[in-house]
C-alpha atoms as a PDB file:
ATOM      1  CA  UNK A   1     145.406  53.061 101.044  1.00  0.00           C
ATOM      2  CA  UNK A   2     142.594  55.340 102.590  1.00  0.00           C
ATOM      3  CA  UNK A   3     139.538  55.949 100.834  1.00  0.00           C
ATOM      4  CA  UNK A   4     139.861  59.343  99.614  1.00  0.00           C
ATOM      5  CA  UNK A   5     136.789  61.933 100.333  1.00  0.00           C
ATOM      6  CA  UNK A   6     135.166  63.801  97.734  1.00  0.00           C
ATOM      7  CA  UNK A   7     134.397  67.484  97.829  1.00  0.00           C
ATOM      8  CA  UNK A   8     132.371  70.055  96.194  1.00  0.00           C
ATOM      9  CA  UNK A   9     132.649  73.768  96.548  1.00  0.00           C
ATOM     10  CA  UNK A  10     130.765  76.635  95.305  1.00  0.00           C
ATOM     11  CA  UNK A  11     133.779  78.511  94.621  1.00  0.00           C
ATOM     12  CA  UNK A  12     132.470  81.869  93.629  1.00  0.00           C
ATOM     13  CA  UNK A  13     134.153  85.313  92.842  1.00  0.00           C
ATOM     14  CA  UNK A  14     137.364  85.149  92.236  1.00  0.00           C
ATOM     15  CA  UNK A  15     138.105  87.916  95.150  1.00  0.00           C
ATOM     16  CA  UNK A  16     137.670  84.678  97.654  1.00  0.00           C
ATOM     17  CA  UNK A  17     141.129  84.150  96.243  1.00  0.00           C
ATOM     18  CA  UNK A  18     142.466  86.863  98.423  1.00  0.00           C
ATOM     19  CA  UNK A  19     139.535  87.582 100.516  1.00  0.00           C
ATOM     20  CA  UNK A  20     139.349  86.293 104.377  1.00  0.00           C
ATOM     21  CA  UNK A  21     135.780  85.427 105.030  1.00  0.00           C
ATOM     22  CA  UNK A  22     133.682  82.616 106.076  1.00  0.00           C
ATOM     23  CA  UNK A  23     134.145  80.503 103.077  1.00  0.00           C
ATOM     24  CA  UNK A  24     137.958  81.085 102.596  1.00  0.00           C
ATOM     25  CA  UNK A  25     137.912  80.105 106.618  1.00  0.00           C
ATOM     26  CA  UNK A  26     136.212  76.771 105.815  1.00  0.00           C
ATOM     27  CA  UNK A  27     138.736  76.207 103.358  1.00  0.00           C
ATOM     28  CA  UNK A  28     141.684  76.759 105.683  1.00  0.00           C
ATOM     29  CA  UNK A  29     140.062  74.690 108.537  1.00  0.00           C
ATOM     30  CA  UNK A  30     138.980  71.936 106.314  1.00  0.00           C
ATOM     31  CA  UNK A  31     142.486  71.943 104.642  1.00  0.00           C
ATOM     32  CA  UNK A  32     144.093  71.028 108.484  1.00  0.00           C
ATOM     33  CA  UNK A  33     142.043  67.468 108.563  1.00  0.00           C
ATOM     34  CA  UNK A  34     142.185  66.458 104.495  1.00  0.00           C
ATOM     35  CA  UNK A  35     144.564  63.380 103.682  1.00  0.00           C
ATOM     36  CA  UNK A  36     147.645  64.160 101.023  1.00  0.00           C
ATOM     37  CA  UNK A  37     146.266  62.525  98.302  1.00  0.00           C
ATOM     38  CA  UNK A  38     148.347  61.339  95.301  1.00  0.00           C
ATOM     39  CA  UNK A  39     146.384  63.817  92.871  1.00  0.00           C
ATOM     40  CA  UNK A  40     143.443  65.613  92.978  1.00  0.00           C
ATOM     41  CA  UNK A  41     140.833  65.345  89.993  1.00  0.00           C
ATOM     42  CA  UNK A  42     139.133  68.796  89.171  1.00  0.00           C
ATOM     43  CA  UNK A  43     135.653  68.491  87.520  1.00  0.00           C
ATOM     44  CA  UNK A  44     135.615  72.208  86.433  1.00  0.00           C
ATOM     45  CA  UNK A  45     132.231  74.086  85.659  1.00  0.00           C
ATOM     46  CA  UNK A  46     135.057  76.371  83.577  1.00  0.00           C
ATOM     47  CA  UNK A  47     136.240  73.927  81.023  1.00  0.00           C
ATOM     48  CA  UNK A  48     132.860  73.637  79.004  1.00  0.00           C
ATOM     49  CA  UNK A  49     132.950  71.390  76.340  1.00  0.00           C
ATOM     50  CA  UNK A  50     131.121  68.982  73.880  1.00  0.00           C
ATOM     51  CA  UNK A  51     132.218  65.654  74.799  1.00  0.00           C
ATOM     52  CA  UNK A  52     134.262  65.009  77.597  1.00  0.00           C
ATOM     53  CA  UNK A  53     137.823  65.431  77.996  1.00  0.00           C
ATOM     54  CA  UNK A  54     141.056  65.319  80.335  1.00  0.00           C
ATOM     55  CA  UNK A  55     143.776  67.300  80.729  1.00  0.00           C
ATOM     56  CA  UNK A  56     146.694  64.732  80.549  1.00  0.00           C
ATOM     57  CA  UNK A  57     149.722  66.860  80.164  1.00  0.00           C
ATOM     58  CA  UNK A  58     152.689  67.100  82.173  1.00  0.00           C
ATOM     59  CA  UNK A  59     152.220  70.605  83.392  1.00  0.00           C
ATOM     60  CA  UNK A  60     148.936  72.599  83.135  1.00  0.00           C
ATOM     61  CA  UNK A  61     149.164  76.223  82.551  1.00  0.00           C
ATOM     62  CA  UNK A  62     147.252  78.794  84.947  1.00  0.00           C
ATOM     63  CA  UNK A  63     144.515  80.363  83.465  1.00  0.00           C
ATOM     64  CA  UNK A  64     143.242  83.630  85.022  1.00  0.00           C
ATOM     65  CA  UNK A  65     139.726  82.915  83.288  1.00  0.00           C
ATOM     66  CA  UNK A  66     138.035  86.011  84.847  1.00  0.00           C
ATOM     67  CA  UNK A  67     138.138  89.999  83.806  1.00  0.00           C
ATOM     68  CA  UNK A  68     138.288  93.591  85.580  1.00  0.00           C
ATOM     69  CA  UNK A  69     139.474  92.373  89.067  1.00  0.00           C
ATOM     70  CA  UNK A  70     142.283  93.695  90.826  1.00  0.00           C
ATOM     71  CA  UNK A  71     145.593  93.202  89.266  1.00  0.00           C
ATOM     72  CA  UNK A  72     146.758  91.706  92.491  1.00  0.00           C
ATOM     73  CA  UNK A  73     144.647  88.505  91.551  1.00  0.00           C
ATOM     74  CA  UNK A  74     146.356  88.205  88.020  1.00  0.00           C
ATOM     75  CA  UNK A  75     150.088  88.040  90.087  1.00  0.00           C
ATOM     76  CA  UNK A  76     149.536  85.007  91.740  1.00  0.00           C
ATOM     77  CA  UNK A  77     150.901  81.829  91.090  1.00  0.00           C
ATOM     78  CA  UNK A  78     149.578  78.231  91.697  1.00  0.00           C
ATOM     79  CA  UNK A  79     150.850  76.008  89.340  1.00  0.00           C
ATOM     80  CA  UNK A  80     151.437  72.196  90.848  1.00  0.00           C
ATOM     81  CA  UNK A  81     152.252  69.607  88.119  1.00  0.00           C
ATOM     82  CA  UNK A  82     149.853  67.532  85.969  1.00  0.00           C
ATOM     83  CA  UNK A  83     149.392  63.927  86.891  1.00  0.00           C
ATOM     84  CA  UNK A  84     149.482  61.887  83.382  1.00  0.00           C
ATOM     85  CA  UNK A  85     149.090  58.300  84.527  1.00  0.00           C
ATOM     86  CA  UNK A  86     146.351  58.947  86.757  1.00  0.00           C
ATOM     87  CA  UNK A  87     144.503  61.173  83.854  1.00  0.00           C
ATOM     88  CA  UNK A  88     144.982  58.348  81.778  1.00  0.00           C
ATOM     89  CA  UNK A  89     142.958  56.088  84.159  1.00  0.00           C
ATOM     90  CA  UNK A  90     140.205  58.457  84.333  1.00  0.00           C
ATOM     91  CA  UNK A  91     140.122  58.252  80.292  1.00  0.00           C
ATOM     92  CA  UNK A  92     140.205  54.282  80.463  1.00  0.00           C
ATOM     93  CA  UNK A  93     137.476  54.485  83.184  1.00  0.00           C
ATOM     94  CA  UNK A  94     135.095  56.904  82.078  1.00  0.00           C
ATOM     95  CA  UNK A  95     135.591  55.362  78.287  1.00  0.00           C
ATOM     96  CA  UNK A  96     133.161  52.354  79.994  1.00  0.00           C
ATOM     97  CA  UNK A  97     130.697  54.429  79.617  1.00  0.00           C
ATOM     98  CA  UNK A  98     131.371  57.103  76.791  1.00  0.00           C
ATOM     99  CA  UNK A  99     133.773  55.217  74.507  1.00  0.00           C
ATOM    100  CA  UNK A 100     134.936  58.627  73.574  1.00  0.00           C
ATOM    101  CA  UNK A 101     136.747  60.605  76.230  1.00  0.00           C
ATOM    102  CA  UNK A 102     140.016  61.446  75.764  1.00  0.00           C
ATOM    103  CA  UNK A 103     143.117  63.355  76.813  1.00  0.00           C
ATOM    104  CA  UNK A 104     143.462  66.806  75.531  1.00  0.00           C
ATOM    105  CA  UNK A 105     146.381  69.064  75.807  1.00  0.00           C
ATOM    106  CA  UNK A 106     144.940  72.483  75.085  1.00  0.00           C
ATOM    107  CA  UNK A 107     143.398  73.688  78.541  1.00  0.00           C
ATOM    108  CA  UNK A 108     144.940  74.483  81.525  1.00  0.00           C
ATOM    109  CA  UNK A 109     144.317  74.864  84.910  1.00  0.00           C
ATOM    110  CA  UNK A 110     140.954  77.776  85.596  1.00  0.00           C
ATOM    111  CA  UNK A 111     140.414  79.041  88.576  1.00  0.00           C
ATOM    112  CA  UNK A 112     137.317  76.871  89.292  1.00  0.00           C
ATOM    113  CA  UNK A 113     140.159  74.906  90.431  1.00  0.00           C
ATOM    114  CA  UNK A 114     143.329  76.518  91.959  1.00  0.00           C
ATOM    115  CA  UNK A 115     141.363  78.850  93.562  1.00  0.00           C
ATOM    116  CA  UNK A 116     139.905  76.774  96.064  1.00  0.00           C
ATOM    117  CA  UNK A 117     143.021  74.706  95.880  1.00  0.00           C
ATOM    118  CA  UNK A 118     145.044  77.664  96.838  1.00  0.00           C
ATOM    119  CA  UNK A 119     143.691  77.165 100.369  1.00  0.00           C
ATOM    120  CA  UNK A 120     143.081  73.580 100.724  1.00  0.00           C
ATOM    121  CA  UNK A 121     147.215  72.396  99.854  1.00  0.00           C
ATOM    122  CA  UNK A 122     148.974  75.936  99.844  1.00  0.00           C
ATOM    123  CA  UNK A 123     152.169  74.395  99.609  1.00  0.00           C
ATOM    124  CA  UNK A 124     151.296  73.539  95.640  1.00  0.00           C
ATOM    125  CA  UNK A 125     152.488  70.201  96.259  1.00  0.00           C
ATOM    126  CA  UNK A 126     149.936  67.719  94.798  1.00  0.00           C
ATOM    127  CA  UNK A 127     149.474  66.664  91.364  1.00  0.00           C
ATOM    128  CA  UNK A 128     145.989  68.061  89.733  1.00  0.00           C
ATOM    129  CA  UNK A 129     144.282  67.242  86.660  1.00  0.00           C
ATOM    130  CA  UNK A 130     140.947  68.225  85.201  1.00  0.00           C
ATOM    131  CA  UNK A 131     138.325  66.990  83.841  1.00  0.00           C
ATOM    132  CA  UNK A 132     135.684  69.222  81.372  1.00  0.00           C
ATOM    133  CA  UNK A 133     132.147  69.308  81.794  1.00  0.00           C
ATOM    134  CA  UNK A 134     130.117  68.155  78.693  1.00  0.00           C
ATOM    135  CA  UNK A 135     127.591  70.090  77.930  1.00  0.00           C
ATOM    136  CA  UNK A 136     125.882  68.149  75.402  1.00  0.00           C
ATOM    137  CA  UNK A 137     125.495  65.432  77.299  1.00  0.00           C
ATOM    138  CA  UNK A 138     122.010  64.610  79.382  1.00  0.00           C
ATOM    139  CA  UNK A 139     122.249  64.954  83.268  1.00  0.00           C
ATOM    140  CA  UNK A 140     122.244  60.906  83.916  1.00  0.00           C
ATOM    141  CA  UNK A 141     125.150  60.564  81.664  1.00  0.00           C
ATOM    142  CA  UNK A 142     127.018  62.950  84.061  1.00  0.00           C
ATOM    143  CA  UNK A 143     126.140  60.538  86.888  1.00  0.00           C
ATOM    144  CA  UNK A 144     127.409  57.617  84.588  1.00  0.00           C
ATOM    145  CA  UNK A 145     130.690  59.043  84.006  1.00  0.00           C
ATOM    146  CA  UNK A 146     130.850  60.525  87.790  1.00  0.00           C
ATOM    147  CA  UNK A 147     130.417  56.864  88.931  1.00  0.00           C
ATOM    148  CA  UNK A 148     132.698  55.087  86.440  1.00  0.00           C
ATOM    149  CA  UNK A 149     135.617  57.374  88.696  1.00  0.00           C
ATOM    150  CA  UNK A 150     134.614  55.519  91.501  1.00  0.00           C
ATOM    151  CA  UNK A 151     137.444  53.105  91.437  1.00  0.00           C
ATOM    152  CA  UNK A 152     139.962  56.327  91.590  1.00  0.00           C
ATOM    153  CA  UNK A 153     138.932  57.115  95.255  1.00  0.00           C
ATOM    154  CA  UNK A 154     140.598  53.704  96.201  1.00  0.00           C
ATOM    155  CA  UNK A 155     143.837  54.819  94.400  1.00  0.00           C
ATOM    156  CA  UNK A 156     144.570  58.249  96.168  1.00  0.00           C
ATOM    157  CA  UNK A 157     142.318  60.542  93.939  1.00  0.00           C
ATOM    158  CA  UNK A 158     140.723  62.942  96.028  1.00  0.00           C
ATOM    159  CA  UNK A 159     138.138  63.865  93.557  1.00  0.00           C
ATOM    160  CA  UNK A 160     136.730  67.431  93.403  1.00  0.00           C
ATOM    161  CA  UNK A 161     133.916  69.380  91.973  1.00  0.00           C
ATOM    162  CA  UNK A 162     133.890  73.195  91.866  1.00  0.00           C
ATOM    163  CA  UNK A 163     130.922  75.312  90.610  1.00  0.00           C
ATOM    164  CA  UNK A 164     127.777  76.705  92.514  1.00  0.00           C
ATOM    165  CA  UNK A 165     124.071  75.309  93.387  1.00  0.00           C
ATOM    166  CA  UNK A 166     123.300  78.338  92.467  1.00  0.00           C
ATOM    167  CA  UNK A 167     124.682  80.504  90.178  1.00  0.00           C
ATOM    168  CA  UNK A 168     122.695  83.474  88.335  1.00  0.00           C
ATOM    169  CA  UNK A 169     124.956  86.292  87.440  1.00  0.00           C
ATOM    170  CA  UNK A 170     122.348  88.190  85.759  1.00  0.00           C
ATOM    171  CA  UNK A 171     120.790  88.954  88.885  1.00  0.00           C
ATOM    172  CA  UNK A 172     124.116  89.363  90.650  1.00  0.00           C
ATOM    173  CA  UNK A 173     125.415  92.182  92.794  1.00  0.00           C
ATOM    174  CA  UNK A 174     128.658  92.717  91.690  1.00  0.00           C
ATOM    175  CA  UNK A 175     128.808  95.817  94.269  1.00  0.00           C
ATOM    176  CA  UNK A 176     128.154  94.300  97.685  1.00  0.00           C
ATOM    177  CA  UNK A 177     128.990  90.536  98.067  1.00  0.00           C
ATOM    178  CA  UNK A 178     126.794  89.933 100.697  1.00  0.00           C
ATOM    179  CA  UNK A 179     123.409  91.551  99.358  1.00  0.00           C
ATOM    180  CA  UNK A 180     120.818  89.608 100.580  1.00  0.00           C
ATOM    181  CA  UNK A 181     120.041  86.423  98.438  1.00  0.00           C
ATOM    182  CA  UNK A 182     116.759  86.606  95.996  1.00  0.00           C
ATOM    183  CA  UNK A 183     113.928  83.883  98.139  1.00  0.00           C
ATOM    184  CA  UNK A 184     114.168  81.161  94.915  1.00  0.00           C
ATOM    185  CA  UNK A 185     117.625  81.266  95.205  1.00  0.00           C
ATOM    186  CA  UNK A 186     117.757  80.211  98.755  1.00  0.00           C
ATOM    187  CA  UNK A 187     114.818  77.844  98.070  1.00  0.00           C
ATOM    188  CA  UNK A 188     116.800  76.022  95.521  1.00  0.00           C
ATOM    189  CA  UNK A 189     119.674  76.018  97.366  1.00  0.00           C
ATOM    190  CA  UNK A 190     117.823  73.872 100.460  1.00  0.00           C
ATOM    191  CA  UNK A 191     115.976  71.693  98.290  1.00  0.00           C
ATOM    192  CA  UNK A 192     118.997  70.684  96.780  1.00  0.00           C
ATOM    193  CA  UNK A 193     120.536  70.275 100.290  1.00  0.00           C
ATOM    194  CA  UNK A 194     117.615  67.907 101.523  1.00  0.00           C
ATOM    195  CA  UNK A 195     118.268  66.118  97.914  1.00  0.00           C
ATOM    196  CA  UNK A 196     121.974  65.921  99.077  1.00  0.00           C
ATOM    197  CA  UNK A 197     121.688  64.667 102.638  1.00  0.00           C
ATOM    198  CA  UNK A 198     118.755  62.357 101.691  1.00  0.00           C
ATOM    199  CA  UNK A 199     120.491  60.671  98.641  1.00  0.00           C
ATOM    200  CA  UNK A 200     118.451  62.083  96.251  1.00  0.00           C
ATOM    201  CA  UNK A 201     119.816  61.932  92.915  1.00  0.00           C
ATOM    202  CA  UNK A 202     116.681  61.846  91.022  1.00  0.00           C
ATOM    203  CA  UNK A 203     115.603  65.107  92.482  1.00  0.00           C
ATOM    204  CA  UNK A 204     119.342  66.782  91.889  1.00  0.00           C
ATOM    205  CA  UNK A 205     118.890  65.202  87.825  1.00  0.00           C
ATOM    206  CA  UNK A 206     115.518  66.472  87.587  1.00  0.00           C
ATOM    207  CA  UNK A 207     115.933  69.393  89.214  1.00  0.00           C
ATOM    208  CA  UNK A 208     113.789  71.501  86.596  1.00  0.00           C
ATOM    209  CA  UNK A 209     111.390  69.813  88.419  1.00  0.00           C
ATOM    210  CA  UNK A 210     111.375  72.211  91.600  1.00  0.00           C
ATOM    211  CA  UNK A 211     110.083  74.726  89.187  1.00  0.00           C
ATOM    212  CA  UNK A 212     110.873  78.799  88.993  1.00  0.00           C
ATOM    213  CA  UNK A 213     113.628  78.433  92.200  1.00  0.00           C
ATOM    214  CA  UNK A 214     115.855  76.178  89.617  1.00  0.00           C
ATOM    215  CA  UNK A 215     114.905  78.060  86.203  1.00  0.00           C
ATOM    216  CA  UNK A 216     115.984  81.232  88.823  1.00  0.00           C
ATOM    217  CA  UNK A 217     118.861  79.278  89.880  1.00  0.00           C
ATOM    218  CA  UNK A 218     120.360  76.812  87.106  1.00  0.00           C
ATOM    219  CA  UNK A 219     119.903  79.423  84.007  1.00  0.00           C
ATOM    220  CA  UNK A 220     122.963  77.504  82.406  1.00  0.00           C
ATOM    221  CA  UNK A 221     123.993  73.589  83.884  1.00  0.00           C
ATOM    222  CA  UNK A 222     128.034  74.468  83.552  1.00  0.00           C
ATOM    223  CA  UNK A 223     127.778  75.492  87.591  1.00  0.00           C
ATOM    224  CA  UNK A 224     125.784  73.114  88.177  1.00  0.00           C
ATOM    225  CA  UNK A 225     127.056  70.187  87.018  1.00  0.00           C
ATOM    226  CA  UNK A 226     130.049  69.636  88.983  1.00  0.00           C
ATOM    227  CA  UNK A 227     127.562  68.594  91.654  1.00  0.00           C
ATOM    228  CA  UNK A 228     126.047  65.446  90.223  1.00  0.00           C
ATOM    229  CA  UNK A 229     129.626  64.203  90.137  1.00  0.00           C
ATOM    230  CA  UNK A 230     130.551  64.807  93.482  1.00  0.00           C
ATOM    231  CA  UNK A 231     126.549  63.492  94.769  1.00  0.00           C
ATOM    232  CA  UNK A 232     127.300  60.574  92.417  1.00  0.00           C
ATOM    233  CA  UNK A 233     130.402  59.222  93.914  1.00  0.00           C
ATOM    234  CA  UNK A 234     128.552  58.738  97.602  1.00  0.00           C
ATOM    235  CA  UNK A 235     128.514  55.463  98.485  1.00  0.00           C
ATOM    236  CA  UNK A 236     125.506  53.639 100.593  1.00  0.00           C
ATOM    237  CA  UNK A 237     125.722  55.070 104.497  1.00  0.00           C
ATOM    238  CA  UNK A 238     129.003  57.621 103.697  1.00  0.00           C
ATOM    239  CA  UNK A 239     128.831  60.850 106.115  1.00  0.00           C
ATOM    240  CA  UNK A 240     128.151  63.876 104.029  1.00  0.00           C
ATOM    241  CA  UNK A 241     128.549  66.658 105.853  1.00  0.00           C
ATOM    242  CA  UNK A 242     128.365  70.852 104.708  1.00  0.00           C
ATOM    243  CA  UNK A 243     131.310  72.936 106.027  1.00  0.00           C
ATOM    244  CA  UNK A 244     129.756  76.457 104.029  1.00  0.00           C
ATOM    245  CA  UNK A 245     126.046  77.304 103.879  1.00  0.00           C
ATOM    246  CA  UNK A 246     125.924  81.034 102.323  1.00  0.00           C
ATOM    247  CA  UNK A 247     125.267  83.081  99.496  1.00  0.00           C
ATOM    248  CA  UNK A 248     127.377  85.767  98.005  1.00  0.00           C
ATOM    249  CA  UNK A 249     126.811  88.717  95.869  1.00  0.00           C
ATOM    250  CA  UNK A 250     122.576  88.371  96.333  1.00  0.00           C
ATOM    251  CA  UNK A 251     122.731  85.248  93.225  1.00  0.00           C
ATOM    252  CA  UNK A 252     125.301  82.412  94.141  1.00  0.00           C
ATOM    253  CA  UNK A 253     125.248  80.102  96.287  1.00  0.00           C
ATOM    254  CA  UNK A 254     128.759  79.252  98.418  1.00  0.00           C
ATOM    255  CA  UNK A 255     127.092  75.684  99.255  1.00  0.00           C
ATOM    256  CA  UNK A 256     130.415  73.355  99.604  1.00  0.00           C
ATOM    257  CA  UNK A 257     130.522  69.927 101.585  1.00  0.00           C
ATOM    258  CA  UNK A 258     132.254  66.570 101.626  1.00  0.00           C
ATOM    259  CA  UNK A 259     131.685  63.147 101.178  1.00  0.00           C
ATOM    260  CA  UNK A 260     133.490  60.392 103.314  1.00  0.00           C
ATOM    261  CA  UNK A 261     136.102  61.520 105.206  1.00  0.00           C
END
């Protein structure tokens, strides 16, 4: 079996649900050339949690985890079965390294995940489960556990993070969605891509270390976080390459890209 990819998108308002734009586009276009995997592994930046935990259930509800948008978004369905078994095996693998994980029954699927996943497999026909983000845990253990999943990339997991580089709703502009972006958001946003194409996963740990851009940037790690598990899982010499490179609504970055191929 094929090496799956990994991906990470900045997924954004929930309007790109609906909305055709450049990012919705590079969904689409990226959707034509991505294998059918056997499940696809969501590390949400929505399920926030102390500890980590998987959602090993049969069938995942759909949770429309967002308020005041148009009533059209709350009508729309996307609700592909669970994947147990392969859940399970992302328990028993991350358990190497926090003896704790474990499956838990109560969430569902948020739209950090079927909204991208709306326009990467349409057809809702591939298994999905989640994983939470815990955020208790320090930024290395992240890469830990993202590297423990390694093994599920061999076994038709296409593994995928969703959350932002950069993600400051406080300083959002909720009116026009393409506002110009504030200058330490889009200075955080390329340091982190140089970190990215370079292999830089000190830098993207440490990342308080590139000063007011990431205090600006990273006010909470829940966005952020999906992105040390997708930088994580690169192998030595695998292609990344970025396939959306914009902001949206002046404070979030739309920063998306996959690894392998």
């Amino acid at each position: 079996m094929k090496r799956m990819p990994v991906l990470f998108f900045g997924h954004g308002s929930p309007m790109n649900i609906i909305m055709d734009n450049a990012f919705t586009r590079s969904l689409r276009d990226l959707s034509e050339k991505l294998p059918k995997p056997q499940a696809v592994c969501v590390v949400s930046a929505h399920w926030q949690t102390r500890g980590t935990f998987v959602a090993c259930q049969e069938n995942l509800r759909q949770i429309y985890d967002f308020y005041g948008f148009p009533e059209e978004l709350y009508k729309i369905r996307y609700e592909p079965p669970g994947c147990p078994d392969l859940a399970r095996r992302a328990v028993t693998l991350m358990r190497l390294v926090d003896p704790i994980v474990r499956c838990n029954g109560e969430w569902g699927h948020d739209h950090a995940g079927w909204s991208v996943l709306k326009h990467l497999y349409p057809a809702v026909e591939v298994p999905v489960f989640l994983i939470s983000v815990d955020m208790t845990a320090p930024l290395k253990r992240h890469v830990q556990l993202a590297r423990s999943l390694a093994p599920l990339r061999d076994e038709g997991v296409l593994i995928l993070g969703s959350g932002n580089v950069v993600h400051n709703l406080r300083d959002a502009d909720f009116i026009n969605m393409y506002a110009p972006p504030d200058q330490r958001g889009i200075s955080f946003d390329m340091r982190v891509k140089e970190a990215l194409l370079s292999g830089d996963i000190d830098t993207l740990v440490n990342y308080k270390r590139v000063g007011e851009p990431a205090l600006y940037s990273v006010p909470t790690t829940d966005h952020y976080l999906p992105l040390l598990y997708v930088a994580a899982l690169r192998e030595e010499g695998e292609p990344l390459s970025f396939i959306c490179e914009m902001f949206q609504n002046r404070s979030v970055s739309m920063r998306s890209f996959v690894v392998g191929g």
